[in-house]
Protein backbone atom coordinates (compact mmCIF):
# COMPACT_ATOMS: atom_id res chain seq x y z
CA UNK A 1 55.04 -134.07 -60.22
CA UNK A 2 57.81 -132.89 -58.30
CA UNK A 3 60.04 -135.78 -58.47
CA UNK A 4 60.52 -139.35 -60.65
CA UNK A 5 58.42 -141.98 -58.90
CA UNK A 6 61.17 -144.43 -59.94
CA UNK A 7 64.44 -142.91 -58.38
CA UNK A 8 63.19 -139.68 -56.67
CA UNK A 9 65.50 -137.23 -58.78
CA UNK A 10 63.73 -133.62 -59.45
CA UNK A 11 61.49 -133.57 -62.09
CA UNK A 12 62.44 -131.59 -64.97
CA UNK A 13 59.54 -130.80 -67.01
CA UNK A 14 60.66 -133.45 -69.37
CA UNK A 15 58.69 -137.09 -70.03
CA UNK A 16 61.47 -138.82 -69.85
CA UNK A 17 63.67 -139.11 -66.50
CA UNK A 18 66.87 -137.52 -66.84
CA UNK A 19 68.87 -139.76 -64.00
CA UNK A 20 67.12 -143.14 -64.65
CA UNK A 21 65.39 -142.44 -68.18
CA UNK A 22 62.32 -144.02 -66.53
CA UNK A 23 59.35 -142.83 -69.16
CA UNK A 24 56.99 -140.32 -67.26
CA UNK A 25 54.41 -139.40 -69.81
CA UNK A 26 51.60 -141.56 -68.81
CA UNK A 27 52.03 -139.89 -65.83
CA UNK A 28 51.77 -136.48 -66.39
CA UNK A 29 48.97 -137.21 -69.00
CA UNK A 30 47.18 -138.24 -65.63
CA UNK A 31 48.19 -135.23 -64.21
CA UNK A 32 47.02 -133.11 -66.82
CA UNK A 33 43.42 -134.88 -66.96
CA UNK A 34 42.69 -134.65 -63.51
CA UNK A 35 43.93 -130.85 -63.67
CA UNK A 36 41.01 -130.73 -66.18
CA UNK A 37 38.63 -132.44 -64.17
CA UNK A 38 39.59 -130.25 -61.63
CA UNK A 39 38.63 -126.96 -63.24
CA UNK A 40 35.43 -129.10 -65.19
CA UNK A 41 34.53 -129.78 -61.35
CA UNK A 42 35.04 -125.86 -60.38
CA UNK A 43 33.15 -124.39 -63.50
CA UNK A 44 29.67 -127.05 -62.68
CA UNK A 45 30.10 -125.91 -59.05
CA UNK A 46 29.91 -122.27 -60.08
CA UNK A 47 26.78 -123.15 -62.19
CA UNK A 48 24.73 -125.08 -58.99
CA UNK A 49 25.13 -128.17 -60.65
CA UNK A 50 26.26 -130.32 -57.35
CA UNK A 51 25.75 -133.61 -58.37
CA UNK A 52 27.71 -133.51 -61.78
CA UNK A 53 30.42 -131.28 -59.73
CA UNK A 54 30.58 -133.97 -57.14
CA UNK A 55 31.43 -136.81 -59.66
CA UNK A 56 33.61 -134.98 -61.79
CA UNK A 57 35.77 -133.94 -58.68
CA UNK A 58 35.44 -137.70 -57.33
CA UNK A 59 36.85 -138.38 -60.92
CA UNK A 60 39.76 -136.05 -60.54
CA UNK A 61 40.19 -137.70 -57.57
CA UNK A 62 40.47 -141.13 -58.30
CA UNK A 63 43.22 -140.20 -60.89
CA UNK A 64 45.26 -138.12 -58.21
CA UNK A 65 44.54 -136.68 -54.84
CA UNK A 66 44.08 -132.23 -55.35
CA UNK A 67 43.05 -130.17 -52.18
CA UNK A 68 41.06 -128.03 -54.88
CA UNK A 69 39.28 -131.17 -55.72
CA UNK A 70 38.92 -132.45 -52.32
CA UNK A 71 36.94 -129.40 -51.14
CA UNK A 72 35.07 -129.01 -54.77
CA UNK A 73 33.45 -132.46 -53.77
CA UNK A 74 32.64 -131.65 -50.04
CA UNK A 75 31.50 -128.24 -50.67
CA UNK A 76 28.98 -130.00 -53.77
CA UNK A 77 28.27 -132.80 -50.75
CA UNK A 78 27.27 -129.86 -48.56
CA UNK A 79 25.08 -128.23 -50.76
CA UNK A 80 23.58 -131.18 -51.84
CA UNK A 81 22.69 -131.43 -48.78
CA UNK A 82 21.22 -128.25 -47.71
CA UNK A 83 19.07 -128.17 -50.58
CA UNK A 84 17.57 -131.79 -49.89
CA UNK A 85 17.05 -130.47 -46.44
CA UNK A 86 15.44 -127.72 -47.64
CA UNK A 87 13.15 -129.53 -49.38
CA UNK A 88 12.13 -131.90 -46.44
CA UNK A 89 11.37 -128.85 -44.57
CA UNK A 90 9.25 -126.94 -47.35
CA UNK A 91 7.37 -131.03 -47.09
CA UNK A 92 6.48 -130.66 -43.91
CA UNK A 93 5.27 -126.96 -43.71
């Protein structure tokens, strides 16, 4: 978070705003789960597991938007797939 959702002053590693004392630690408890989701998502795609990577980064996702986890769940989409279209192909040799 780079600034108080409340009244936009810089955030200062703190959970509680120093300008409007608006609470922020649901917030960055958020933050920090989809940050693990995030890695969870990189870790399954290093392992070939596509699907699981796929929901897990749709999971970070849904709690806040990442540009790690927006390509984690296209790349998973992608070689999802390539390997279903593999398949087909080996079907109709």
């Amino acid at each position: 978070m780079e600034r108080c959702p409340v009244c936009r002053a810089r955030f200062r590693d703190e959970a509680v705003c120093y300008r409007c004392g608006a609470d922020l630690s649901v917030l960055l408890a958020i933050e920090a789960e989809a940050a693990e989701l995030e890695r969870e998502a990189v870790t399954l795609l290093a392992a070939g597991q596509w699907i699981e990577a796929r929901q897990v980064a749709n999971r970070a996702l849904a709690l806040q938007y990442s540009p790690l986890a927006a390509a984690a769940r296209d790349f998973a989409g992608r070689e999802l797939i390539a390997e279903e279209r593999g398949r087909f192909e080996r079907l109709l040799q």
